[in-house]
Protein backbone atom coordinates (compact mmCIF):
# COMPACT_ATOMS: atom_id res chain seq x y z
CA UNK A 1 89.31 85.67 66.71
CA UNK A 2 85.75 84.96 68.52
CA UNK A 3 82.94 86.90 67.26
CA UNK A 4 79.97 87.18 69.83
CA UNK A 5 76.73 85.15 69.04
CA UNK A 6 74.53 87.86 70.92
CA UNK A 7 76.20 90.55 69.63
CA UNK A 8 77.09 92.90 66.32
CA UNK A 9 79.60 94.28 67.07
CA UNK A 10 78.31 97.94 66.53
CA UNK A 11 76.71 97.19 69.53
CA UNK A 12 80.13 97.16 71.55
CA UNK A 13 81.29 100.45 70.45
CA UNK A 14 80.14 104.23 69.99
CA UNK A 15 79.01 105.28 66.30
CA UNK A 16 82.11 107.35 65.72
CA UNK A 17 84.33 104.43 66.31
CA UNK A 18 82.36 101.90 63.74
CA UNK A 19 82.14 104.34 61.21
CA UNK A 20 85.90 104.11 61.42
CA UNK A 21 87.19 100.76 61.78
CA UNK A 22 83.81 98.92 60.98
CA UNK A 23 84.30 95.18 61.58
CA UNK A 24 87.82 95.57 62.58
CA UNK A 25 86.02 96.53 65.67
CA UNK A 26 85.88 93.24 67.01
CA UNK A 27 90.13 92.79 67.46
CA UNK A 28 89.56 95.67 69.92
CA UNK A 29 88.35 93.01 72.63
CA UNK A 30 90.22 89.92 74.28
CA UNK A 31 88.36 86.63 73.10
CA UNK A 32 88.02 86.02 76.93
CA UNK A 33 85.61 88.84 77.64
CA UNK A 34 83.33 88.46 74.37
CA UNK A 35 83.34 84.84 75.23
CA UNK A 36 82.06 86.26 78.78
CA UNK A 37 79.16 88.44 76.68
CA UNK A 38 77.34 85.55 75.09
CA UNK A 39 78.32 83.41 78.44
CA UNK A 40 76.38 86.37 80.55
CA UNK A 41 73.70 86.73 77.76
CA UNK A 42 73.12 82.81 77.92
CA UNK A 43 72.47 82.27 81.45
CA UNK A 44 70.20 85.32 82.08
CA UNK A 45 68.10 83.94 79.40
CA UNK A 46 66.69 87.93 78.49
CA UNK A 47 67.97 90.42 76.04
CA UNK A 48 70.57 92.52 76.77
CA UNK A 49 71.38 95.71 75.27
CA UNK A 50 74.54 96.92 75.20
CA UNK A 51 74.77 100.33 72.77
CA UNK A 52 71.54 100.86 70.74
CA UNK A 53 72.40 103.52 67.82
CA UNK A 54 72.81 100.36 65.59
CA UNK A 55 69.06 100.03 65.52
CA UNK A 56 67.74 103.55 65.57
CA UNK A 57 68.01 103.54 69.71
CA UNK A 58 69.13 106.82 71.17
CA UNK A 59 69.86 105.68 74.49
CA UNK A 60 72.75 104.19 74.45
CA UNK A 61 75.97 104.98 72.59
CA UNK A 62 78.70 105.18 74.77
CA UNK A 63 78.05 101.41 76.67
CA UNK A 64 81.18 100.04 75.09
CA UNK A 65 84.15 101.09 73.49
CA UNK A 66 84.49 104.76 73.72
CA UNK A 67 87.35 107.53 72.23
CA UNK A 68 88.84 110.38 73.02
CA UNK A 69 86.07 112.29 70.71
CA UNK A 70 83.06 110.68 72.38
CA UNK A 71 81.04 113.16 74.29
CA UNK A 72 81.81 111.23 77.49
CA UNK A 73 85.21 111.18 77.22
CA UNK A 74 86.06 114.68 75.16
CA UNK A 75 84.17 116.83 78.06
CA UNK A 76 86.73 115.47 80.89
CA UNK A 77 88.75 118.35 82.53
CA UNK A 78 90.98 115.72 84.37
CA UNK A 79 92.54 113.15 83.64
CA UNK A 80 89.80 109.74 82.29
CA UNK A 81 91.44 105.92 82.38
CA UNK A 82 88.35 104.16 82.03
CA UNK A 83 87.98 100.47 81.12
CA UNK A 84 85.80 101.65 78.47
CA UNK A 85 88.50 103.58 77.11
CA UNK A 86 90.84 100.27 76.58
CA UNK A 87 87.86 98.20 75.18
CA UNK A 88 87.96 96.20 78.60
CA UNK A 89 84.46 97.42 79.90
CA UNK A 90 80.15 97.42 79.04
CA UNK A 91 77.38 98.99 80.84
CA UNK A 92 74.64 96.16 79.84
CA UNK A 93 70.98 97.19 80.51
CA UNK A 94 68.66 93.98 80.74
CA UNK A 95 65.64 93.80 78.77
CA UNK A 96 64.16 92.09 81.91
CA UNK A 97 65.79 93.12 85.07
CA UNK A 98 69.29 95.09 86.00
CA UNK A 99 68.86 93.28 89.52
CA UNK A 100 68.75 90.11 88.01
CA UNK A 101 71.70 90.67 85.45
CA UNK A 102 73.44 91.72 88.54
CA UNK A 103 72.57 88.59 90.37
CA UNK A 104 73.60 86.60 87.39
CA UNK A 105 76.88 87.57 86.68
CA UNK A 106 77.70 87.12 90.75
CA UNK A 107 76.80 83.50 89.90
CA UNK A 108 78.41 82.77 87.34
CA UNK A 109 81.51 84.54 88.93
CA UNK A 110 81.58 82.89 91.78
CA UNK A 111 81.09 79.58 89.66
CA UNK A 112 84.25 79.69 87.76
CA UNK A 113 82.21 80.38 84.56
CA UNK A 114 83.58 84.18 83.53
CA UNK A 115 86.97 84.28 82.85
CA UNK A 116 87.64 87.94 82.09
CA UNK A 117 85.39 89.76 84.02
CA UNK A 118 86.84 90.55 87.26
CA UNK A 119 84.94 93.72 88.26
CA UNK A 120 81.47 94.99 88.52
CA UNK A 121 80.32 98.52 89.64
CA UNK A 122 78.35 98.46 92.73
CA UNK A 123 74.07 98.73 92.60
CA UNK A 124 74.32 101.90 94.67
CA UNK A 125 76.66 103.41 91.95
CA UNK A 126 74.45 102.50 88.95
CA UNK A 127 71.25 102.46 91.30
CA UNK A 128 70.35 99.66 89.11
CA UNK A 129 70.32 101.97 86.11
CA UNK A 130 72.46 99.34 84.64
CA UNK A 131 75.44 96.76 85.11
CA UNK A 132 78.88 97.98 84.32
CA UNK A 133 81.39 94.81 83.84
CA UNK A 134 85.17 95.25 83.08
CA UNK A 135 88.41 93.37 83.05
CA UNK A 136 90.63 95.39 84.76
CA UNK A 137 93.16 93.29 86.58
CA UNK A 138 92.37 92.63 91.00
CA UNK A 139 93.34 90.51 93.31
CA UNK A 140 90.76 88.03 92.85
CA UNK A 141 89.75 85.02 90.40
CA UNK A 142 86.81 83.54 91.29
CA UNK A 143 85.40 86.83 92.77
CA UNK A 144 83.98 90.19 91.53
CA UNK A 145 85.43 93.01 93.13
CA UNK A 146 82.87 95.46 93.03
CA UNK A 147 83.53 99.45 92.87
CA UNK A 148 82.03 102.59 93.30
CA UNK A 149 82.54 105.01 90.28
């Protein structure tokens, strides 16, 4: 099982699910997309945040992992699949730029260097608020498709 170098993994899910499972946490992801985290991390060469509650943030708690008693996901009238939902999605916010992030995973996408990611949620979704990655399955390997939420 690979454990992230940039990342506890409190930061990859909401409080309620830590205080749960705790480290068990981290057999929630594939290898392939935490591998993709510190790969992503690495070349953008600037802190990334991911969920924040782990050191006294209040910004972010619902960036990762998130369950059916999450605020997010318990106030949904209709029916919610999210990525986040199946531990196969992160909204990262950049310490630098969202733009750049952006940019960055492109790159490295189209460079054969992330091998779970396969989506990213458009800039005029997020309005470059933040990055949302996922590995839901598309037609494409060596190319993002990117969404609207």
């Amino acid at each position: 099982m690979y454990k992230c170098k940039h990342f506890k993994v409190q930061e990859l899910v909401s409080p309620q699910v830590y205080q749960k499972y705790g480290e068990f946490c981290w057999k929630f992801f594939s290898d392939l997309l935490k591998i993709d985290l510190d790969t992503i991390r690495n070349y953008h060469g600037y802190g990334i945040t991911i969920n924040d509650w782990v050191f006294g943030g209040k910004n972010y708690t619902q960036c990762g992992l998130r369950s059916n008693l999450d605020p997010i996901v318990a106030s949904k009238k209709t029916l919610y699949c999210s990525a986040h939902c199946m531990a196969k999605a992160f909204d990262l916010h950049s310490a630098y730029s969202n733009y750049k992030l952006y940019k960055d995973i492109e790159y490295l996408k189209v460079h054969g260097l992330l091998r779970a990611v396969r989506r990213i949620e458009s800039r005029q979704s997020t309005k470059d608020g933040w990055v949302h990655i996922d590995e839901f399955d598309t037609e494409f390997i060596n190319k993002l498709e990117v969404f609207t939420a």
